[in-house]
N, C-alpha and C. Protein backbone atom coordinates (compact mmCIF):
# COMPACT_ATOMS: atom_id res chain seq x y z
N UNK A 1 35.25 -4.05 10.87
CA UNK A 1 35.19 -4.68 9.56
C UNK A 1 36.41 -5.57 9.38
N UNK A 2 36.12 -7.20 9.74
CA UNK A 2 37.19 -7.84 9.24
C UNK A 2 37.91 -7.44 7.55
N UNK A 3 37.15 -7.12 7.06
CA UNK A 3 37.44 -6.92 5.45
C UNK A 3 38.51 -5.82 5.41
N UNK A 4 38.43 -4.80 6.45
CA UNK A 4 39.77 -3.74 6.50
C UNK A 4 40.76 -4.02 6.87
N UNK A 5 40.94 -5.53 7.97
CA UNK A 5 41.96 -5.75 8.82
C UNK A 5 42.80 -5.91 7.81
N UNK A 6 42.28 -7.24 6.97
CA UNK A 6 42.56 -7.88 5.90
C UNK A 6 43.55 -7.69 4.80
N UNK A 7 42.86 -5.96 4.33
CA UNK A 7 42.78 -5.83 3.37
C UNK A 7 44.07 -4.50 3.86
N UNK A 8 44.07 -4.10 4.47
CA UNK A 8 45.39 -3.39 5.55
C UNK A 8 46.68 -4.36 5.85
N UNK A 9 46.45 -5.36 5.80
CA UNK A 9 47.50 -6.26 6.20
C UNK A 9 48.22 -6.84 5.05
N UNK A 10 47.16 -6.90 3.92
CA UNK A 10 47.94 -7.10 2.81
C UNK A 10 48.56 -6.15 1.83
N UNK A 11 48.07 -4.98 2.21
CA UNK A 11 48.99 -3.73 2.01
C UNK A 11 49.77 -3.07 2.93
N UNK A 12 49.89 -3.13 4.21
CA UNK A 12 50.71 -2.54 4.93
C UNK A 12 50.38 -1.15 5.47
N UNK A 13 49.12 -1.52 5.70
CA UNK A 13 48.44 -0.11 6.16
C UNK A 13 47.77 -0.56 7.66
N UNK A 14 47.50 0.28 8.01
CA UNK A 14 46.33 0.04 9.51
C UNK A 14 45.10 -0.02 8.96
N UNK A 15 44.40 -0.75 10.12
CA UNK A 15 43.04 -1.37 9.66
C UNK A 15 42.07 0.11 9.46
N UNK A 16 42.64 1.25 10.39
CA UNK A 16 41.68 2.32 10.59
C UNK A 16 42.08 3.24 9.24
N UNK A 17 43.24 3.27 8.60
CA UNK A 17 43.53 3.77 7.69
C UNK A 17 42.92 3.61 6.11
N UNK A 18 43.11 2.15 6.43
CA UNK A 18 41.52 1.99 5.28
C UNK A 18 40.58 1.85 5.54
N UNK A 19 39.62 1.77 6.85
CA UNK A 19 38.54 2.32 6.92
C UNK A 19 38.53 3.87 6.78
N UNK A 20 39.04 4.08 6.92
CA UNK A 20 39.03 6.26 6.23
C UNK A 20 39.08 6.41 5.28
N UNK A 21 39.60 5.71 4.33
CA UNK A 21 39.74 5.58 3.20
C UNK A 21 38.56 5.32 2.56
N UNK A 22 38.03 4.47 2.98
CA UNK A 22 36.52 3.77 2.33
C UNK A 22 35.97 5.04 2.94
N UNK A 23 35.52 5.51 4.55
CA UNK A 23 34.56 6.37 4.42
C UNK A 23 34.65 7.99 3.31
N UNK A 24 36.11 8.09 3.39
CA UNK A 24 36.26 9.25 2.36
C UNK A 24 35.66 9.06 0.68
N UNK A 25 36.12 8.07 0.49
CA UNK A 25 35.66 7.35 -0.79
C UNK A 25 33.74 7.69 -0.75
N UNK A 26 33.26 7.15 0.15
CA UNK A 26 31.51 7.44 -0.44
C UNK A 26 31.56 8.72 0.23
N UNK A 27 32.11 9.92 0.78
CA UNK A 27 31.82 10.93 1.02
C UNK A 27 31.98 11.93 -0.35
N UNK A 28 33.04 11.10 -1.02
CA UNK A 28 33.33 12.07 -2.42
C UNK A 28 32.36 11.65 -3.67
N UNK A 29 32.09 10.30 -3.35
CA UNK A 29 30.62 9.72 -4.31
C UNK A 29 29.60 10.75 -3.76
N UNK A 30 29.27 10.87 -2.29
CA UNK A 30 28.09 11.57 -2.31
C UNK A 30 28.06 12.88 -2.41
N UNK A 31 29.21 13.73 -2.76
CA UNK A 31 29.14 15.17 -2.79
C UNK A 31 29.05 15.20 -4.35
N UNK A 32 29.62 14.23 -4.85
CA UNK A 32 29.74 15.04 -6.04
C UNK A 32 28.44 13.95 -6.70
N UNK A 33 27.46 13.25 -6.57
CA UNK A 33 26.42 13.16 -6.55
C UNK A 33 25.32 13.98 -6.68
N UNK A 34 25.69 14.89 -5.49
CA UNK A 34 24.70 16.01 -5.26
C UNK A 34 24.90 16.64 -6.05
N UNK A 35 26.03 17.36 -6.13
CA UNK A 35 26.75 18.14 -7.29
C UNK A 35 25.69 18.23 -8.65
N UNK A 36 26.17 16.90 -8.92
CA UNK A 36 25.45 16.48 -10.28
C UNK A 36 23.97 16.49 -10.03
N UNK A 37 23.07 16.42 -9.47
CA UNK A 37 21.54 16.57 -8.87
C UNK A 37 21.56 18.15 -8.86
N UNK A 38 22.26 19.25 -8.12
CA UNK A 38 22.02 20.55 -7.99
C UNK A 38 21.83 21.08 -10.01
N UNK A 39 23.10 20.49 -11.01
CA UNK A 39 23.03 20.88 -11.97
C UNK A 39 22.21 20.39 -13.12
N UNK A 40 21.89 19.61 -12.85
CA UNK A 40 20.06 18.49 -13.67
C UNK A 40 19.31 18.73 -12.87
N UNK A 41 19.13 19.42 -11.63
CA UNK A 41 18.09 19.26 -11.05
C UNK A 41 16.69 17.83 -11.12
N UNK A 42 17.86 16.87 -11.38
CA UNK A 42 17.18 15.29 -10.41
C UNK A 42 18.26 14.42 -10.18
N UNK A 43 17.92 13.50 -9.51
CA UNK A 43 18.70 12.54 -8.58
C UNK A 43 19.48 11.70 -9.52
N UNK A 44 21.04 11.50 -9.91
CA UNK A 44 21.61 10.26 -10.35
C UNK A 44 20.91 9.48 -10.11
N UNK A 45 21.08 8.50 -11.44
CA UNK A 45 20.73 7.09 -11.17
C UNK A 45 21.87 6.32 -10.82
N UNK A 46 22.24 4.88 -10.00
CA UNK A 46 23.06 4.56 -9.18
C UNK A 46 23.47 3.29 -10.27
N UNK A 47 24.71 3.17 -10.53
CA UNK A 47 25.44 2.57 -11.61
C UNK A 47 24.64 1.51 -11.47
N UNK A 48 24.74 0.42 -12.50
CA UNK A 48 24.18 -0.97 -12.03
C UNK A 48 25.27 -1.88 -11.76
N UNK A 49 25.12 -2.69 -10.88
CA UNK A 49 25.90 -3.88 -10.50
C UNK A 49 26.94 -4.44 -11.43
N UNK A 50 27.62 -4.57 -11.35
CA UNK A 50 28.51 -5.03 -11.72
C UNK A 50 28.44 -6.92 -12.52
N UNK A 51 27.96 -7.56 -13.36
CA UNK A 51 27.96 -8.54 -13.76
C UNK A 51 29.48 -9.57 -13.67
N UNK A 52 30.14 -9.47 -13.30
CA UNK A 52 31.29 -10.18 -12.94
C UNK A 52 32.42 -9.51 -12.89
N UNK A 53 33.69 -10.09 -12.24
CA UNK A 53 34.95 -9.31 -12.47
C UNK A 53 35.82 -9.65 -13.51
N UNK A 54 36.07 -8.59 -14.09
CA UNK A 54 37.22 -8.54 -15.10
C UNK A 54 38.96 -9.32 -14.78
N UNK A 55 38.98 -9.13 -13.73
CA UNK A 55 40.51 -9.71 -13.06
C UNK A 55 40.76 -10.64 -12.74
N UNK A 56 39.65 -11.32 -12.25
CA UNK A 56 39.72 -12.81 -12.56
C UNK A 56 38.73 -13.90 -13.33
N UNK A 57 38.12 -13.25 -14.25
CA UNK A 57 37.52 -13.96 -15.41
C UNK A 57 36.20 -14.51 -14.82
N UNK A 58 35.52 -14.23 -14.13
CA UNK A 58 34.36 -15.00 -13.15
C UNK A 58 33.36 -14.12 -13.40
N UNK A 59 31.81 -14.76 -13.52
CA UNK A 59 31.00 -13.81 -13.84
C UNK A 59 30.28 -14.60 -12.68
N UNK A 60 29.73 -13.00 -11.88
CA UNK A 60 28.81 -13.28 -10.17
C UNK A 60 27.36 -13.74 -10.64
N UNK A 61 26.98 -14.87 -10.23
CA UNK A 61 26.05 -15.48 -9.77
C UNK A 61 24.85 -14.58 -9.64
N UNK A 62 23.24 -14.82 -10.15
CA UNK A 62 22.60 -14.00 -9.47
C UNK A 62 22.22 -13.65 -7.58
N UNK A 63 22.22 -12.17 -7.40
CA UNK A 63 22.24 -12.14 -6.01
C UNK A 63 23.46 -12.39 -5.49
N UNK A 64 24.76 -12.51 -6.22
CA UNK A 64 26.15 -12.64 -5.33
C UNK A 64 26.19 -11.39 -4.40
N UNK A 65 26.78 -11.60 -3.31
CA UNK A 65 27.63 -10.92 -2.49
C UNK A 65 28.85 -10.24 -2.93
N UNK A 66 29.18 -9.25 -3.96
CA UNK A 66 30.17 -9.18 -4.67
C UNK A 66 31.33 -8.63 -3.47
N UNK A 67 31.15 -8.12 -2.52
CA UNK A 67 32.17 -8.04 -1.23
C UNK A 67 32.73 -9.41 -0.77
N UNK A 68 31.86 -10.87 -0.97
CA UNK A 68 32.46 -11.91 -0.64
C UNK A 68 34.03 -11.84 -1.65
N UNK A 69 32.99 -11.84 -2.86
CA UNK A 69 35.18 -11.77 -3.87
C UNK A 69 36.01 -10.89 -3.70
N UNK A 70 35.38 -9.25 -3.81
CA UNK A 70 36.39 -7.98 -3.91
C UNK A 70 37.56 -8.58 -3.02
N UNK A 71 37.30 -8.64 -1.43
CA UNK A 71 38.55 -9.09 -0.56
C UNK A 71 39.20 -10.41 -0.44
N UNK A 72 39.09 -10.77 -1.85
CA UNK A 72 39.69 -12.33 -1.25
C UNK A 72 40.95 -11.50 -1.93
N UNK A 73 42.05 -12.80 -1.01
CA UNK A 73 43.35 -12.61 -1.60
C UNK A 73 44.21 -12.37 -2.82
N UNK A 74 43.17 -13.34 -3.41
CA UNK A 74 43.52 -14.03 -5.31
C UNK A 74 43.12 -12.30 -5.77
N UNK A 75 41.44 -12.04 -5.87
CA UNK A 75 41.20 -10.96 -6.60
C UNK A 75 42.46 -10.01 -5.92
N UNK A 76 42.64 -9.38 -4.68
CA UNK A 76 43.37 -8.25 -4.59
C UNK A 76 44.65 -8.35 -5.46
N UNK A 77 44.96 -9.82 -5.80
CA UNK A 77 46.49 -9.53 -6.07
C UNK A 77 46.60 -9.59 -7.87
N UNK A 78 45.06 -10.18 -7.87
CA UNK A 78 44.78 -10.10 -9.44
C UNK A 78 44.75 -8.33 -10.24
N UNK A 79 44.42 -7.31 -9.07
CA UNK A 79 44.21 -6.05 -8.96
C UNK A 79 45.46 -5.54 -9.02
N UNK A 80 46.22 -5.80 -8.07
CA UNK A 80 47.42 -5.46 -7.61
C UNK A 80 48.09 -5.48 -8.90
N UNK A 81 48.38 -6.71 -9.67
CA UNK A 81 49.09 -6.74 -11.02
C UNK A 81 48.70 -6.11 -12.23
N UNK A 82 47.42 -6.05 -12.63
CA UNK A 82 46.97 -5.20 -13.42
C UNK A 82 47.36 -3.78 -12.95
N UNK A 83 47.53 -3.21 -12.25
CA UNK A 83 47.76 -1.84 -12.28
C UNK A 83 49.07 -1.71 -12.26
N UNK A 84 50.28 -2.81 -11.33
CA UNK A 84 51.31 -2.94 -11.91
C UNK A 84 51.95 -2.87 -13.21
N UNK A 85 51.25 -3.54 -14.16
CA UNK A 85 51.66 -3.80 -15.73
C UNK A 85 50.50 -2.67 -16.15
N UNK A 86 50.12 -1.75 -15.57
CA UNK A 86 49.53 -0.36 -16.49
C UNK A 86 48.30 -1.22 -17.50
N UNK A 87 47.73 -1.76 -16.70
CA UNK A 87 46.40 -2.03 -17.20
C UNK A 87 45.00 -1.53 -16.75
N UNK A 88 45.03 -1.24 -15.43
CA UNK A 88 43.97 -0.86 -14.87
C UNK A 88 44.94 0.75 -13.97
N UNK A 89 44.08 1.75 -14.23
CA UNK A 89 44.26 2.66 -13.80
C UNK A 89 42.49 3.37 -12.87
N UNK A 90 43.02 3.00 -11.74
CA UNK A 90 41.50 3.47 -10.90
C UNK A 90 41.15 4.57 -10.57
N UNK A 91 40.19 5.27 -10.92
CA UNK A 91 39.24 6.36 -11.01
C UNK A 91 39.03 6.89 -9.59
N UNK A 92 39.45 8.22 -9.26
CA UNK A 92 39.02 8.28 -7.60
C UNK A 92 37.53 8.47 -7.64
N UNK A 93 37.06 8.40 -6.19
CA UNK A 93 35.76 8.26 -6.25
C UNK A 93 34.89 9.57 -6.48
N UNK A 94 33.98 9.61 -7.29
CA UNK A 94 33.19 10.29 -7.43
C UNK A 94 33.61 11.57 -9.01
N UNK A 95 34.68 11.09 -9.71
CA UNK A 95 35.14 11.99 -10.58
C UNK A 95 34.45 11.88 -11.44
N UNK A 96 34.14 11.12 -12.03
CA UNK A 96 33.22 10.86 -13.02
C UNK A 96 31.84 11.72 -13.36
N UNK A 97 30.90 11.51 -12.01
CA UNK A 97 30.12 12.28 -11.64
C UNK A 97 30.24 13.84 -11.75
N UNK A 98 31.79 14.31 -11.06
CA UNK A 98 32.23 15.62 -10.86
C UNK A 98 31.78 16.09 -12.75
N UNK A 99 32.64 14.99 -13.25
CA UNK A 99 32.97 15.85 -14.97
C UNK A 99 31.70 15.80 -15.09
N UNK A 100 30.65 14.95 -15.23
CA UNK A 100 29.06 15.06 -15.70
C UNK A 100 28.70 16.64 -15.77
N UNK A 101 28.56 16.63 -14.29
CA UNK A 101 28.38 17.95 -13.83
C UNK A 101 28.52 19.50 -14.31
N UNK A 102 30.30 19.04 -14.42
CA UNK A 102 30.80 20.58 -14.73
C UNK A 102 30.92 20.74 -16.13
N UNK A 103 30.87 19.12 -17.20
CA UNK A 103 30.36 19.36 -18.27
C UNK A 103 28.83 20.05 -19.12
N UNK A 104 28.05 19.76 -17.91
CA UNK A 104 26.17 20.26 -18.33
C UNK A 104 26.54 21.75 -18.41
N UNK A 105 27.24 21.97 -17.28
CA UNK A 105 27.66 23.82 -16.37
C UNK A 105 28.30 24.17 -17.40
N UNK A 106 29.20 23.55 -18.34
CA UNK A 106 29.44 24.19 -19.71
C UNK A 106 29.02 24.19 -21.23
N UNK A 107 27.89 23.97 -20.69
CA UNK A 107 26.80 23.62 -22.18
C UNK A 107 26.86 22.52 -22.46
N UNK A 108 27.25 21.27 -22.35
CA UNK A 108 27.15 20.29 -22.64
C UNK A 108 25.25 19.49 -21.81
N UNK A 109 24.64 18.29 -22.81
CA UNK A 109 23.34 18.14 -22.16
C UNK A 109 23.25 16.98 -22.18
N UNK A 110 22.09 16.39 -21.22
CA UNK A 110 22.05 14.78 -20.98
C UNK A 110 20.88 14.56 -22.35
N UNK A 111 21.32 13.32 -22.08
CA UNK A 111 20.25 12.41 -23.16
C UNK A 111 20.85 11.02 -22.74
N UNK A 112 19.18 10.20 -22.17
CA UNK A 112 19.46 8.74 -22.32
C UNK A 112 20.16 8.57 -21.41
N UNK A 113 20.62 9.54 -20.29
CA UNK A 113 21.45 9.18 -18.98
C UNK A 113 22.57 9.41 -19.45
N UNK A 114 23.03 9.99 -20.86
CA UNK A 114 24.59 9.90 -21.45
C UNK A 114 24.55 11.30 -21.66
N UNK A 115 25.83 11.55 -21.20
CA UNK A 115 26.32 12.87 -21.52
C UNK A 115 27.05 13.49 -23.00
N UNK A 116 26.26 14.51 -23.22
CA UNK A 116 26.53 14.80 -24.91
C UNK A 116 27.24 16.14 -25.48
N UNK A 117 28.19 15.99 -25.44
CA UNK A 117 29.26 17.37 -25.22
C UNK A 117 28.63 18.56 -25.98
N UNK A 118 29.29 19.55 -25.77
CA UNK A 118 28.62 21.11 -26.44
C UNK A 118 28.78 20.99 -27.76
């Protein structure tokens, strides 16, 4: 994946280090996926696409390639500063899902795909 070399080089990591990274990343989307499927007993529905990025003011085209922007230089460093100046704080993968979950497991119930506390 040129996109890891890349994207390793402009952080100072090895290319294989963020590819582990990414594969750990959808391994924790897909456990705690399931997770959430074992306790609704049916399948998440899969976020929808993303309509443009926030970081650099651009809204994607229909059918964009949104991997063409994620790794360009501009967005990473547009990323990079927002979390610098405590604007964007990123979610590890799959937490979200996790709380769904262990919120239903404590009486809390879905409606409308939204979760509705106890």
């Amino acid at each position: 994946m040129p996109e890891c070399l890349g994207l390793g080089n402009g952080i100072g990591l090895q290319k294989r280090v963020v590819q582990v990274w990414f594969q750990n990343a959808r391994a924790k989307e897909k456990k705690a996926r399931l997770y959430l499927q074992q306790v609704t007993g049916v399948e998440p529905d899969m976020p929808p696409a993303p309509h443009g990025c926030r970081w650099c003011n651009m809204q994607y085209p229909e059918n964009f390639a949104i991997q063409e922007h994620i790794f360009q230089a501009s967005h990473l460093e547009n990323v990079k500063t927002a979390i610098e100046q405590g604007l964007y704080d990123p979610e590890s993968p799959g937490v979200s899902l996790t709380q769904q979950a262990e919120a239903l497991q404590n009486g809390g119930m879905m409606q409308h795909g939204h979760l509705t506390p106890p």
